[in-house]
C-alpha atoms as a PDB file:
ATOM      1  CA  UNK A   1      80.097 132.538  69.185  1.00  0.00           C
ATOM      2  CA  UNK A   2      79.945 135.183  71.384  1.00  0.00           C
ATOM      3  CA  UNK A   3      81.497 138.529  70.568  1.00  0.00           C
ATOM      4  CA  UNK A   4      83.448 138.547  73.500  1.00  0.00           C
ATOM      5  CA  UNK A   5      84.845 135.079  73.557  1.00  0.00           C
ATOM      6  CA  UNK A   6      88.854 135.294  73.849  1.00  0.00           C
ATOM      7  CA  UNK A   7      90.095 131.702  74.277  1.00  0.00           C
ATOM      8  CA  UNK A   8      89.125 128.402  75.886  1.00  0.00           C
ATOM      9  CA  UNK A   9      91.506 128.970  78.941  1.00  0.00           C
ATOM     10  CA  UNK A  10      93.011 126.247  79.585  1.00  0.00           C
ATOM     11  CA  UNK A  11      96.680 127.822  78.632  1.00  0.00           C
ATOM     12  CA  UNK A  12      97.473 131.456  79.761  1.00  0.00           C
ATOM     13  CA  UNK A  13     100.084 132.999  78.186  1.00  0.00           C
ATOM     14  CA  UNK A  14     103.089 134.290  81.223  1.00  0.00           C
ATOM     15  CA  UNK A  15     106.152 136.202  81.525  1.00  0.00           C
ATOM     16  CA  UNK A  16     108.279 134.381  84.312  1.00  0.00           C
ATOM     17  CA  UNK A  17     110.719 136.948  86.252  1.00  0.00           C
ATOM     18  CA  UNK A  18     113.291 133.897  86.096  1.00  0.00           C
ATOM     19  CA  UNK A  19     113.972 130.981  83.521  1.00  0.00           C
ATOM     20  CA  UNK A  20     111.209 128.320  83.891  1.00  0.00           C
ATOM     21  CA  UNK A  21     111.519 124.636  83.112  1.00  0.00           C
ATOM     22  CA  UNK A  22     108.959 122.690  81.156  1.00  0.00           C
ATOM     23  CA  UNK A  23     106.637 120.971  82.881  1.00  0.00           C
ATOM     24  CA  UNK A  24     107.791 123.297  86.243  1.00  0.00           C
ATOM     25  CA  UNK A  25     104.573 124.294  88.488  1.00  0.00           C
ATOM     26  CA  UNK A  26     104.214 128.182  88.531  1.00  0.00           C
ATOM     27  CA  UNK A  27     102.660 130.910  91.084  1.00  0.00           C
ATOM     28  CA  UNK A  28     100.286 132.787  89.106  1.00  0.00           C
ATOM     29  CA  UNK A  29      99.017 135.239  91.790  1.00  0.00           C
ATOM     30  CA  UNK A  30      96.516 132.287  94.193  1.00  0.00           C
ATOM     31  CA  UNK A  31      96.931 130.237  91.290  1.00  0.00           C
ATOM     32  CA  UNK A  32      99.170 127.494  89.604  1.00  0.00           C
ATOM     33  CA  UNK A  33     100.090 126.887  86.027  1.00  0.00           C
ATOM     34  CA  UNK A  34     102.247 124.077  84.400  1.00  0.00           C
ATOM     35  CA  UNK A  35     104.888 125.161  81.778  1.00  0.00           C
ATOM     36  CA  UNK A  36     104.444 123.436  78.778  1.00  0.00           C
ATOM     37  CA  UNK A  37     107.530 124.594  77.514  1.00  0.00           C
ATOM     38  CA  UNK A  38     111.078 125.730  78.701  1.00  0.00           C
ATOM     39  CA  UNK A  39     110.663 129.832  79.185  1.00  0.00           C
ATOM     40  CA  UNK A  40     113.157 131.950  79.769  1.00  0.00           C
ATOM     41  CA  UNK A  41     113.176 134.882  82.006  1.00  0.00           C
ATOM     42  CA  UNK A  42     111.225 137.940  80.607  1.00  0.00           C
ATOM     43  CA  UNK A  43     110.184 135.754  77.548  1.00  0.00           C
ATOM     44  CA  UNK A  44     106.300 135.185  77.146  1.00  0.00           C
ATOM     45  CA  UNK A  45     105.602 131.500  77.671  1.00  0.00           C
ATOM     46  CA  UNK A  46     102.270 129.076  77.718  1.00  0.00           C
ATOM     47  CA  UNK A  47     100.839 127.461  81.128  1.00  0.00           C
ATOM     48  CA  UNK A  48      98.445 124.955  81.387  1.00  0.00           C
ATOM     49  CA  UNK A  49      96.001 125.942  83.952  1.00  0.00           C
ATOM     50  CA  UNK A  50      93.801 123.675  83.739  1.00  0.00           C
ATOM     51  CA  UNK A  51      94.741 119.159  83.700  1.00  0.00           C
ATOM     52  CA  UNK A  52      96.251 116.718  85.935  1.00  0.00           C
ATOM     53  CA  UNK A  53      99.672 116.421  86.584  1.00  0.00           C
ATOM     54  CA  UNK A  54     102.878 114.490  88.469  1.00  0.00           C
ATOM     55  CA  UNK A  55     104.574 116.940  90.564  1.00  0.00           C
ATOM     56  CA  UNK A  56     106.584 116.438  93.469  1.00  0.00           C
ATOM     57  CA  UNK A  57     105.363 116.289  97.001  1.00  0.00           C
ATOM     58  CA  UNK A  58     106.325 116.621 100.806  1.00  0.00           C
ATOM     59  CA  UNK A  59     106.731 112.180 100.905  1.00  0.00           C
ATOM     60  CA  UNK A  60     105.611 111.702 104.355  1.00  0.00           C
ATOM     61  CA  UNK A  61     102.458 113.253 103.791  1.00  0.00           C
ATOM     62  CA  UNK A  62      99.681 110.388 103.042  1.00  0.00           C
ATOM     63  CA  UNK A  63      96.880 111.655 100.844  1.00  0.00           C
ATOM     64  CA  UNK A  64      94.185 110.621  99.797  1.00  0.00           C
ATOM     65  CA  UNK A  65      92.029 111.070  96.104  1.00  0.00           C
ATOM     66  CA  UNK A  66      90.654 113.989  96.383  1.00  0.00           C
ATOM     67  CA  UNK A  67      92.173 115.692  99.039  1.00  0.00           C
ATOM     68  CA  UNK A  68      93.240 119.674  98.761  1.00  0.00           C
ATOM     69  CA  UNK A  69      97.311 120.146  98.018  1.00  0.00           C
ATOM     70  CA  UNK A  70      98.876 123.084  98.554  1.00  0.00           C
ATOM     71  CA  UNK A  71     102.080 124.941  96.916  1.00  0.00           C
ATOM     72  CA  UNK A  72     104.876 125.099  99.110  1.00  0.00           C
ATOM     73  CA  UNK A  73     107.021 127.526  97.303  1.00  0.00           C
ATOM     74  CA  UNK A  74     109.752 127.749  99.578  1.00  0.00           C
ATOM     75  CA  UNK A  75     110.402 123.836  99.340  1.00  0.00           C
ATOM     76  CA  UNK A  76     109.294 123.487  95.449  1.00  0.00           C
ATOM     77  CA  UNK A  77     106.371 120.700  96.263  1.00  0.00           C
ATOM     78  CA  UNK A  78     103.455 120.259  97.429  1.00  0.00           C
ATOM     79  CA  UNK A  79     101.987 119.372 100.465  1.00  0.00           C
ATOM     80  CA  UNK A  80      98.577 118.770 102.642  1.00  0.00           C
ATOM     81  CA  UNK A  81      99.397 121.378 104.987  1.00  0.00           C
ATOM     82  CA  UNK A  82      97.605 124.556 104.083  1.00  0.00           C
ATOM     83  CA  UNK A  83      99.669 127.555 106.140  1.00  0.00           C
ATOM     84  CA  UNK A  84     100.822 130.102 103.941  1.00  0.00           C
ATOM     85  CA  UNK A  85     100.768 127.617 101.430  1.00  0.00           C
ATOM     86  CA  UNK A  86      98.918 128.419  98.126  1.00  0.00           C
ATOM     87  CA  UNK A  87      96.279 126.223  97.518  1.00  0.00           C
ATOM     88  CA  UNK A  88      96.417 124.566  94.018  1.00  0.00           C
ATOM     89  CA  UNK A  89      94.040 121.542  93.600  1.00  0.00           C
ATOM     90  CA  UNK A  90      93.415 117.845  94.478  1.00  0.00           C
ATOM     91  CA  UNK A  91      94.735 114.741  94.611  1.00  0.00           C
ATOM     92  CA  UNK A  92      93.789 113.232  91.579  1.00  0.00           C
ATOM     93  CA  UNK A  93      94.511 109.385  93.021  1.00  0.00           C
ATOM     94  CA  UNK A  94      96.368 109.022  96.720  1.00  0.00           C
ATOM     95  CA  UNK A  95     100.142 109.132  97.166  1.00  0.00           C
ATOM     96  CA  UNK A  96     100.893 107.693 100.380  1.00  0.00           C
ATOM     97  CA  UNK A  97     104.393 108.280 102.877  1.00  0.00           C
ATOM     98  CA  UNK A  98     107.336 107.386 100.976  1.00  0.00           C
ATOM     99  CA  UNK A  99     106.117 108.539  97.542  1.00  0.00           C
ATOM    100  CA  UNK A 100     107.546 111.675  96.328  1.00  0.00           C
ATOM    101  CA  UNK A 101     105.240 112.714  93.607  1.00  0.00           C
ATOM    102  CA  UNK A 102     101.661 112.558  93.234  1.00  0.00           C
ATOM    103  CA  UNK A 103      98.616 113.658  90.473  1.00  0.00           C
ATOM    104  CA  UNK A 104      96.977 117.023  91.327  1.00  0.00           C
ATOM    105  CA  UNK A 105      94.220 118.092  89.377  1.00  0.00           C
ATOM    106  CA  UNK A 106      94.918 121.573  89.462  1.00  0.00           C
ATOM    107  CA  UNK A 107      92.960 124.669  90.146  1.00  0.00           C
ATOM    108  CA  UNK A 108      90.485 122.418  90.590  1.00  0.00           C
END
């Protein structure tokens, strides 16, 4: 093992500003996490940064597998619009209009 090695990565450890719910998508600078755990504000908590997961999405957007998804922060989903959107993965399989989740693979 290397001498340097610190941890697979997959979970980061993060203090949220606010109260976080489990399984809530987080802004980690350009980056998303998934909280694996309730945190509460100014407590250190564990994201997954790495995985597919169901999280909401804007449900007239159609995507497709594979296609980038963006963070919309403002409206807590995502979305296929870029803008000032953060970007935060792929569509792991397509969620067409009328759906209102769909799988990301994120930071992907």
């Amino acid at each position: 093992m290397a001498k340097n090695y610190v941890q697979e990565g997959d979970v980061l450890p993060h203090t949220p500003v606010g109260p976080v719910a489990s399984g809530a998508l987080v802004l980690i600078g350009k980056r998303v996490g998934i909280a694996l755990g309730d945190i509460p504000a100014g407590t250190p908590g564990s994201l997954m940064v790495r995985g597919v997961f169901k999280v909401a999405k804007l449900s007239t957007d159609d995507i497709s597998q594979g296609e980038p998804l963006y963070w919309d922060a403002a409206n807590s989903r995502l979305t296929e619009t870029a803008g000032a959107n953060t970007l935060a993965g792929f569509a792991a399989e397509p969620a067409g209009p009328g759906v209102g989740t769909v799988n990301i693979s994120i930071n992907a």
